[in-house]
Protein backbone atom coordinates (compact mmCIF):
# COMPACT_ATOMS: atom_id res chain seq x y z
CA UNK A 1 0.00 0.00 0.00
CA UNK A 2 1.22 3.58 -1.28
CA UNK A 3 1.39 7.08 1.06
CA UNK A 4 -2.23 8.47 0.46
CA UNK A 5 -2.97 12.02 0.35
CA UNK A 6 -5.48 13.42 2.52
CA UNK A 7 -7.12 17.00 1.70
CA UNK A 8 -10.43 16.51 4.13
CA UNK A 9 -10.68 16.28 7.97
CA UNK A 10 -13.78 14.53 7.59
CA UNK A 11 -12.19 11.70 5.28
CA UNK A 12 -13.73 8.23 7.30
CA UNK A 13 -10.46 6.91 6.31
CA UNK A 14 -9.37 8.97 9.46
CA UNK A 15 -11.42 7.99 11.94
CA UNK A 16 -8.88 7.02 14.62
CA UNK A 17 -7.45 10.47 14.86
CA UNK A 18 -10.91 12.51 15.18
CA UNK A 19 -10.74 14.30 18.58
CA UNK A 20 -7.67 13.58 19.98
CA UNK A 21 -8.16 17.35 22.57
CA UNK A 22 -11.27 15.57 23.54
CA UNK A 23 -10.55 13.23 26.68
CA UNK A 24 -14.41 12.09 27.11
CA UNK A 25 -14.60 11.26 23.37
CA UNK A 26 -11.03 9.40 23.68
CA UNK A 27 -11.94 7.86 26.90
CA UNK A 28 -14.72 5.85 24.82
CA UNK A 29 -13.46 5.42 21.52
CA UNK A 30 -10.22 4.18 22.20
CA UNK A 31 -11.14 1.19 24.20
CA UNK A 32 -13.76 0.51 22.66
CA UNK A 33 -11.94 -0.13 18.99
CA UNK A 34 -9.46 -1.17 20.50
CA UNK A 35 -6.33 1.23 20.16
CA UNK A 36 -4.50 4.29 21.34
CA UNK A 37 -3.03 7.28 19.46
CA UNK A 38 1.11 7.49 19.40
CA UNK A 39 2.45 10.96 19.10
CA UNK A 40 5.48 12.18 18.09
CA UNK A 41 8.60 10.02 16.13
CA UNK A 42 10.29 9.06 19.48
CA UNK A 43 7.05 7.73 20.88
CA UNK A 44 6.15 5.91 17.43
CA UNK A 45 9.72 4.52 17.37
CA UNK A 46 9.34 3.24 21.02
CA UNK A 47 5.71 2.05 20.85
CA UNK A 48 6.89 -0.59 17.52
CA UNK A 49 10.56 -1.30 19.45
CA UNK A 50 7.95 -2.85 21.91
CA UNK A 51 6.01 -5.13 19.23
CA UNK A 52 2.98 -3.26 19.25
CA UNK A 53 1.20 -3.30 15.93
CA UNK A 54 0.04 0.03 14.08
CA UNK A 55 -3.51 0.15 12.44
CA UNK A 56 -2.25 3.30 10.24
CA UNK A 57 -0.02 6.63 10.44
CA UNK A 58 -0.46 10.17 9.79
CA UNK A 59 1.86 12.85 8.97
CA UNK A 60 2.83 16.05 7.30
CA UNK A 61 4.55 15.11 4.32
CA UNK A 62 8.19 16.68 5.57
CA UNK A 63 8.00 13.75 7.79
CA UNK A 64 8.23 10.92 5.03
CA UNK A 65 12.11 11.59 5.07
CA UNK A 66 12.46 11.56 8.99
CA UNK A 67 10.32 7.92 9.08
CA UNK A 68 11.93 6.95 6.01
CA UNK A 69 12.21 3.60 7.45
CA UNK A 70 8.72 3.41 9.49
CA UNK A 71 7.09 4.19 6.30
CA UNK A 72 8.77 1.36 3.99
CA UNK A 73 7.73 -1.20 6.91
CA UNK A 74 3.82 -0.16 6.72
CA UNK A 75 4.05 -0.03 3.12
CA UNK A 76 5.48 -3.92 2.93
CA UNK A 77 2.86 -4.39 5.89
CA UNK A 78 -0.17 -3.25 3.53
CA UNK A 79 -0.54 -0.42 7.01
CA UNK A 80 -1.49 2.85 5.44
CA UNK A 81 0.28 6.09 5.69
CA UNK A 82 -1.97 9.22 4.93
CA UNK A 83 -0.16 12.05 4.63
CA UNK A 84 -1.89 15.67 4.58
CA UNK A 85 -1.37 19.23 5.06
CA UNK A 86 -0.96 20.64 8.77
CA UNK A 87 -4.73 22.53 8.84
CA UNK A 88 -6.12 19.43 7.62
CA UNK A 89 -4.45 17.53 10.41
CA UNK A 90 -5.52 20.37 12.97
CA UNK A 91 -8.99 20.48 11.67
CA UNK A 92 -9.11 16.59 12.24
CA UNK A 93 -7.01 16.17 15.77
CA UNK A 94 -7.97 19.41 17.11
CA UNK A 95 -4.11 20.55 18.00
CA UNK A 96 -0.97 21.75 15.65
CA UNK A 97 0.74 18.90 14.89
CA UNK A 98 4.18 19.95 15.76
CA UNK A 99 5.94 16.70 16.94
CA UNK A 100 5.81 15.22 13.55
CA UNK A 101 3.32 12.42 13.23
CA UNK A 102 1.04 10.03 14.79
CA UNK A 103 0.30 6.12 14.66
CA UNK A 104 -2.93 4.73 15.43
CA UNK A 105 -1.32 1.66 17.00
CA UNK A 106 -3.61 -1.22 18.28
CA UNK A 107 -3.70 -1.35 22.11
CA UNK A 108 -2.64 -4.47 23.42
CA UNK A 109 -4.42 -6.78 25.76
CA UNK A 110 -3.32 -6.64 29.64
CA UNK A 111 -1.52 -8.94 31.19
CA UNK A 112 -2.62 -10.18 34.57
CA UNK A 113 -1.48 -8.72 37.81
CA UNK A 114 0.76 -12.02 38.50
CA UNK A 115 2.34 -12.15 35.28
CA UNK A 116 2.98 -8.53 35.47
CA UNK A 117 5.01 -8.57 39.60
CA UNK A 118 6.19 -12.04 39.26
CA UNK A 119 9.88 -11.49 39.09
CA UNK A 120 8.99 -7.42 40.37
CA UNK A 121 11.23 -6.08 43.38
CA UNK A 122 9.71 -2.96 43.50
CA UNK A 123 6.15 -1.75 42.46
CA UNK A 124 4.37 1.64 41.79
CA UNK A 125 0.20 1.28 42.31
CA UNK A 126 -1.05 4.33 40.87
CA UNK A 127 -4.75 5.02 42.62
CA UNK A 128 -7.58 6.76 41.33
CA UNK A 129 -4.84 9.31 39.41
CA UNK A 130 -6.68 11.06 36.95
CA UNK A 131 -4.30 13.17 35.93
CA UNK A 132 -2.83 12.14 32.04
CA UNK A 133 0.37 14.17 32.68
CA UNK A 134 1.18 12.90 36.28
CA UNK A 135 0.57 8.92 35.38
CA UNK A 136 2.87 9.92 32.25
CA UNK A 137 5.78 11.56 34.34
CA UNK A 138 5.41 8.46 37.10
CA UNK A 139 6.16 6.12 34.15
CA UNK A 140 9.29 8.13 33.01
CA UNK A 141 10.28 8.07 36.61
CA UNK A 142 9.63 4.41 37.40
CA UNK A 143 11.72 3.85 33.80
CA UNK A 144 14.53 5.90 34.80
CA UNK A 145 14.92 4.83 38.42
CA UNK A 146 14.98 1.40 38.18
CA UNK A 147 10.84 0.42 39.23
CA UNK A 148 9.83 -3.20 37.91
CA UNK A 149 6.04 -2.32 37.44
CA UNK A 150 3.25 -0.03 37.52
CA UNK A 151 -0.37 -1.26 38.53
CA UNK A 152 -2.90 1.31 38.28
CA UNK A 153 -6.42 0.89 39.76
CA UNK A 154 -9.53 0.74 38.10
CA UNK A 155 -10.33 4.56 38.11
CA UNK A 156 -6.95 5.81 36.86
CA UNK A 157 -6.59 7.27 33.74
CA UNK A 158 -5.32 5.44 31.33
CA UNK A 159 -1.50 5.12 30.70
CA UNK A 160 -2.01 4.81 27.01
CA UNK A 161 -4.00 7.92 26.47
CA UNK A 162 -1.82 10.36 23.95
CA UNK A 163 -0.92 12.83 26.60
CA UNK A 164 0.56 9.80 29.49
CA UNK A 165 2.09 8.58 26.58
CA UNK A 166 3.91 11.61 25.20
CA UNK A 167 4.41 13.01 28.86
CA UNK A 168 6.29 9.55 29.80
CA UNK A 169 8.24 10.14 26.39
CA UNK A 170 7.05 6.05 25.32
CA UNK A 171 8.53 4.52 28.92
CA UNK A 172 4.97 2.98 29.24
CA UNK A 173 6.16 0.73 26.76
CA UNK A 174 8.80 -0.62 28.70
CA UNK A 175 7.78 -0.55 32.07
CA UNK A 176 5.51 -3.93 32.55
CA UNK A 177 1.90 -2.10 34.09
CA UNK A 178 -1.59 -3.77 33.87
CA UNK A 179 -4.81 -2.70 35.87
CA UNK A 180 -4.96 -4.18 39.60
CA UNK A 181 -9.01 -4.82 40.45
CA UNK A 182 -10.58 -4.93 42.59
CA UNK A 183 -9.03 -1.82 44.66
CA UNK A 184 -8.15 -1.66 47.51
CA UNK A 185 -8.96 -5.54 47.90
CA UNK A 186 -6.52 -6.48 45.56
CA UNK A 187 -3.82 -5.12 48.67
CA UNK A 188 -4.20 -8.83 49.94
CA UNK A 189 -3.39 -10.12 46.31
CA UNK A 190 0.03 -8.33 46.38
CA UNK A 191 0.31 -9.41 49.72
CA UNK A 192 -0.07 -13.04 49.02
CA UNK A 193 2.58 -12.81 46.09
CA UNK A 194 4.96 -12.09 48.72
CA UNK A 195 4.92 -8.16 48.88
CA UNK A 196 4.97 -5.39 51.87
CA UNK A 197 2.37 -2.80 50.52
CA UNK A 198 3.24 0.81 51.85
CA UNK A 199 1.52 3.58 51.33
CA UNK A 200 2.55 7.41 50.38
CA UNK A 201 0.42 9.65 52.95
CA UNK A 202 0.38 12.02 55.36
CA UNK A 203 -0.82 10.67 58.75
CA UNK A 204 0.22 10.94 62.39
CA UNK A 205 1.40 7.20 62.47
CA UNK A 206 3.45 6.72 59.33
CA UNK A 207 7.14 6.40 59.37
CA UNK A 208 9.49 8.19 57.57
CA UNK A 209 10.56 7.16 53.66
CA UNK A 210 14.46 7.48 55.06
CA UNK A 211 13.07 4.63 57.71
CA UNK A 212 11.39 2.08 55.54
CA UNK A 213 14.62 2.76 52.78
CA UNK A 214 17.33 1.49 56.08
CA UNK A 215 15.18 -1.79 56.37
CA UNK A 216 13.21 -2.24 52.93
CA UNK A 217 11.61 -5.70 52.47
CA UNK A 218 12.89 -7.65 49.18
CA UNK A 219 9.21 -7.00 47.64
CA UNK A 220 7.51 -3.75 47.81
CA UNK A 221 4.24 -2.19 46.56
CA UNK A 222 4.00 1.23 46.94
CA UNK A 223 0.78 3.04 46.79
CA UNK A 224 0.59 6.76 45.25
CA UNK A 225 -2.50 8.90 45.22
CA UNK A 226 -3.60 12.22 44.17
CA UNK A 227 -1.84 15.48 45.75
CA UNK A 228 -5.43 16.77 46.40
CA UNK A 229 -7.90 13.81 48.19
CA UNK A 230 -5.02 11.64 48.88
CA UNK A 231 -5.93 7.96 49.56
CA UNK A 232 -9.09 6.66 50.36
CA UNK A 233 -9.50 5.48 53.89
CA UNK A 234 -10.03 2.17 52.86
CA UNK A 235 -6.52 1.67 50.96
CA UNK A 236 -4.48 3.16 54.39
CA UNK A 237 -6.74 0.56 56.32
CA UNK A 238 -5.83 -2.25 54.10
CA UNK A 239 -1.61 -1.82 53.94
CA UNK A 240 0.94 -2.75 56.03
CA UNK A 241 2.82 0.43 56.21
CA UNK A 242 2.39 4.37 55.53
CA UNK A 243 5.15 6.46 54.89
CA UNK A 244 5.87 10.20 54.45
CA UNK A 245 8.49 11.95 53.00
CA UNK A 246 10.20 13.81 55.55
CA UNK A 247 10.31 17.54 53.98
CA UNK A 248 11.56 21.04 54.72
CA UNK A 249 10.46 25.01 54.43
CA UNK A 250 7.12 24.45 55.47
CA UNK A 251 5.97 22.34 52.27
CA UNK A 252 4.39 19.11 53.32
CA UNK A 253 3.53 17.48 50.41
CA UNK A 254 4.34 17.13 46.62
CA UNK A 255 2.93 16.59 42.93
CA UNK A 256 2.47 13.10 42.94
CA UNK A 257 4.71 12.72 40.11
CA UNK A 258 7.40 14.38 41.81
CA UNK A 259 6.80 12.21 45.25
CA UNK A 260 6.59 8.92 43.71
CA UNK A 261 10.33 9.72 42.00
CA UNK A 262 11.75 10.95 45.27
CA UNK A 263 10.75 7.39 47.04
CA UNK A 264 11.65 5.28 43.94
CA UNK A 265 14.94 6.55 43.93
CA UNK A 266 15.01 6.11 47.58
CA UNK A 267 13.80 2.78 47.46
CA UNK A 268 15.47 1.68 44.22
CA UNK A 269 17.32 -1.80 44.55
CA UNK A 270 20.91 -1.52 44.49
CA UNK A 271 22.43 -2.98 40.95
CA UNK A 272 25.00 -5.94 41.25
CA UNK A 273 27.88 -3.54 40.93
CA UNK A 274 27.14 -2.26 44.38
């Protein structure tokens, strides 16, 4: 299959890409065909690197040179590449399509929860986050300090929306995730696959992160919620441990993006090398 030109935004050819600045439209469509949107030639590179398959691509046409390669692969593939001009793009997506091009990649099925911790050391749960940005910049942290997984619960948003995606620049491809229900029951799951769950809060009883990091167990969950409602009561009921990150200048709490970096890197399991 050829490069096809595009010249109208309401071409049903492009039916993946309608939207994309609309989360409640998203929120629906992709699951329910079956796929997420990748932005951007990093992502696109990262999100095939990781076997996943792409339904089609779309681009300015300045970008056939950059994906030179990408593009020969759909074309033996029979995947279709429409290229079009940028206010035909931004009358479909809704944004300026500065990053280059997208992939409407097929979203793979999730693994389950065992299969996802089973040789895991060291485990973000993401709760109720409904921020796209923060679960994005958790992922890039998790991928860059050495966390084996990322479980998010049932109300999180979704790690393969475009913004997560582009926020975690692709990680979520390579850090093993899956969704952990139900929540919080699923606590005594983890704990049965031989994991200490902690939990990320502020409360009169918790230790401090420096604490837990002297004497961490060999498996650890640790559970991160939103900066503004925090936890539910029933999660902090359910773990074993809360912790707090001891802090200074009269700040007691951060983004949880920023938090859950500060106690995977204090958590993170030393390499071989020492």
């Amino acid at each position: 299959m050829s490069v096809e030109e595009v010249a109208d935004a309401a071409d049903p050819r492009l039916a993946d890409y309608v939207g994309l600045t609309d989360v409640a439209l998203r929120r629906r469509l992709e699951p329910e065909h079956g796929l997420y949107v990748a932005e951007s030639e990093k992502v696109i590179r990262r999100a095939l690197a990781a076997g996943h398959r792409p339904r089609s691509f779309l681009m300015a046409r300045r970008w056939l040179t950059d994906l030179a390669d990408v593009v020969a692969d759909a074309e033996r593939r029979g995947v279709p590449v429409y290229v079009g001009e940028h206010d035909v793009i931004e009358g479909l997506t809704g944004f300026h399509l500065h990053r280059g091009a997208l992939a409407s990649m097929e979203r793979p099925a999730l693994p389950p929860v065992d299969d996802v911790v089973r040789s895991a050391r060291r485990v973000l749960v993401l709760e109720d986050i409904v921020d796209h940005t923060n679960v994005g910049a958790v992922f890039r942290s998790a991928a860059a300090l050495g966390t084996d997984a990322v479980l998010v619960t049932p109300r999180c948003a979704d790690p393969l929306y475009r913004r997560s995606v582009r926020v975690s620049m692709g990680t979520v491809f390579q850090v093993p995730w899956t969704r952990v229900t139900p929540w919080p029951g699923a606590v005594q799951l983890l704990r049965g696959l031989g994991f200490t769950v902690a939990a990320l809060a502020l409360r009169d009883d918790a230790i401090s992160l420096d604490e837990l990091a002297a004497s961490a167990p060999p498996r650890l969950a640790l559970v991160l919620g939103t900066e503004g409602d925090g936890l539910s009561s029933r999660t902090l009921a359910a773990v074993d441990q809360v912790i707090t990150i001891p802090m200074a200048g009269g700040v007691d709490s951060l983004n949880v993006a920023a938090a859950g970096a500060v106690a995977a890197w204090a958590l993170r399991v030393p390499s071989d090398g020492g």
